[in-house]
Protein backbone atom coordinates (compact mmCIF):
# COMPACT_ATOMS: atom_id res chain seq x y z
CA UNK A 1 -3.57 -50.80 60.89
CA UNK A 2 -4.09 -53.63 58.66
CA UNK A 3 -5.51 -53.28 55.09
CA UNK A 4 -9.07 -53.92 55.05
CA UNK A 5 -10.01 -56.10 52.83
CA UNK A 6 -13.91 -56.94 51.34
CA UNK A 7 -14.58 -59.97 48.87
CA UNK A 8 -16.68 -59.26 45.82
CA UNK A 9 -19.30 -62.86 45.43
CA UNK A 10 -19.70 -61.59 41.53
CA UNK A 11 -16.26 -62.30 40.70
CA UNK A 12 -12.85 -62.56 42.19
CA UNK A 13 -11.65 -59.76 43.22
CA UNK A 14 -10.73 -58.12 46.28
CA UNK A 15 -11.63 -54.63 47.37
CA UNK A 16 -8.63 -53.81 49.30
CA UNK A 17 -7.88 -50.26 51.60
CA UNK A 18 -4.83 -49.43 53.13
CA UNK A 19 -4.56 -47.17 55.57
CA UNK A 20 -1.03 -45.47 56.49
CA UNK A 21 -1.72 -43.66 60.09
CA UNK A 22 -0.24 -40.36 61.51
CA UNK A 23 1.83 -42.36 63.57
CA UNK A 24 3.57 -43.87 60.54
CA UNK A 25 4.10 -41.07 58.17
CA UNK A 26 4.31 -38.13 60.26
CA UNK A 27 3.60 -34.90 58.89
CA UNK A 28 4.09 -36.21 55.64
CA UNK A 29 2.73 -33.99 52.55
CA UNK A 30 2.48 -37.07 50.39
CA UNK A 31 2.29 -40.87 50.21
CA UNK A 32 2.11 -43.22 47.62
CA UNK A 33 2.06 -47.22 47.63
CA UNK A 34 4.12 -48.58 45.59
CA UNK A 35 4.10 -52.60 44.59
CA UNK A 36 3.22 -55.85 42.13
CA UNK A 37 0.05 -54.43 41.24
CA UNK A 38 1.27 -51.05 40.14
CA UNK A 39 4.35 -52.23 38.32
CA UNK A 40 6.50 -50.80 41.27
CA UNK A 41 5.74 -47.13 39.60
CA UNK A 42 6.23 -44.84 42.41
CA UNK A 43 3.92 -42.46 41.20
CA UNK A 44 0.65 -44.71 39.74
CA UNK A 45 -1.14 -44.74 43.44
CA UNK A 46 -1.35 -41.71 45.13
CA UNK A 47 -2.90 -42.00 48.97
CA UNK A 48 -5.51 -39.68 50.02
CA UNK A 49 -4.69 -37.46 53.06
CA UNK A 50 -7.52 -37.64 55.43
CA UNK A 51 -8.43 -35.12 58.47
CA UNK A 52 -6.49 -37.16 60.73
CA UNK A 53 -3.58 -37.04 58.90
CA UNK A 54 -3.62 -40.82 57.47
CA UNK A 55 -3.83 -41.56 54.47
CA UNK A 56 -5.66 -44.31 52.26
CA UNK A 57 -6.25 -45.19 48.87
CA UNK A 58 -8.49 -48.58 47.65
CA UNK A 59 -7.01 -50.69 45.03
CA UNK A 60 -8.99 -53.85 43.77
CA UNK A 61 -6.93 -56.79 44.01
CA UNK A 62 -7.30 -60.14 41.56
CA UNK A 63 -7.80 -62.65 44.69
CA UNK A 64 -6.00 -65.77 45.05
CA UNK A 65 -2.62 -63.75 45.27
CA UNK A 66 -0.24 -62.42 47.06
CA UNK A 67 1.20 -58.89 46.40
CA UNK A 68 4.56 -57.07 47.77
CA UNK A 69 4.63 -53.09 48.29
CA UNK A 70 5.76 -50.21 50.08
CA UNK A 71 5.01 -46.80 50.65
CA UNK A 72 6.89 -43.66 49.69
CA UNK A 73 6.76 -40.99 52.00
CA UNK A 74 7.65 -37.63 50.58
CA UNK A 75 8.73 -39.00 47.36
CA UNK A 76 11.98 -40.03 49.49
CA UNK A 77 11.34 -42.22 52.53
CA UNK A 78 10.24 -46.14 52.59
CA UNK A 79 8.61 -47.46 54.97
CA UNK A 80 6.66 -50.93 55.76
CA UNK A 81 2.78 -51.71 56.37
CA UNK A 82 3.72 -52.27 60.29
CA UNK A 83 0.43 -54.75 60.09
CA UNK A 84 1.31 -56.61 56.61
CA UNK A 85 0.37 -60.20 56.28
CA UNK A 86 3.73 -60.68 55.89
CA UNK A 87 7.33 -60.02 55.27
CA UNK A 88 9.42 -61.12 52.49
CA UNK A 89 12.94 -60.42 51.37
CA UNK A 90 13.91 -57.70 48.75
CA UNK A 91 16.93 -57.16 46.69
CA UNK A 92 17.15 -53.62 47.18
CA UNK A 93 17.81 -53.74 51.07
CA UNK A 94 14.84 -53.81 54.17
CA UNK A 95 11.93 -57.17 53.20
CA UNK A 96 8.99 -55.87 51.44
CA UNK A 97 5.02 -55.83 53.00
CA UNK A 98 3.07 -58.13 51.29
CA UNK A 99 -1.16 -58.56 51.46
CA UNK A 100 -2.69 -61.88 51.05
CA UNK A 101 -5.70 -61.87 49.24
């Protein structure tokens, strides 16, 4: 699932969720995202696990940019936003996600 995303009209910024489903993470205990607008610290944004067994967290977003991240799974496994806006290259190994906003 794509992040959803909701434009403030008092300023710019962009109320952003993303959503990591069960499908994705498994029976993960723990998931963070990790990117740009964290500083790439893989323990500043801490996803909520929800009845379902996603998990979410909102993050407002300056608009006007783009942003690459990732989620940690476990504290050990990366893994992609299957529905970024797109892909990009990274030069630690597999692209990064990156949002659009």
């Amino acid at each position: 699932m794509a992040a959803k995303k909701q434009y403030l009209k008092s300023k710019p910024i962009c109320k952003t969720k993303f959503i990591m489903p069960k499908q994705a993470v498994g029976n993960a205990q723990s998931v963070n995202i990790v990117g740009d607008f964290n500083q790439w610290d893989i323990q500043a944004t801490p996803m909520k696990k929800l009845k379902n067994g996603s998990f979410s967290v909102g993050i407002d977003l300056p608009a006007g940019k783009e942003y690459q991240y990732r989620y940690l799974i476990d504290g050990e496994k990366w893994e992609n936003d299957w529905a970024a806006d797109k892909y990009v290259p990274s030069s630690f190994g597999p692209d990064n996600s990156v949002i659009v906003v």
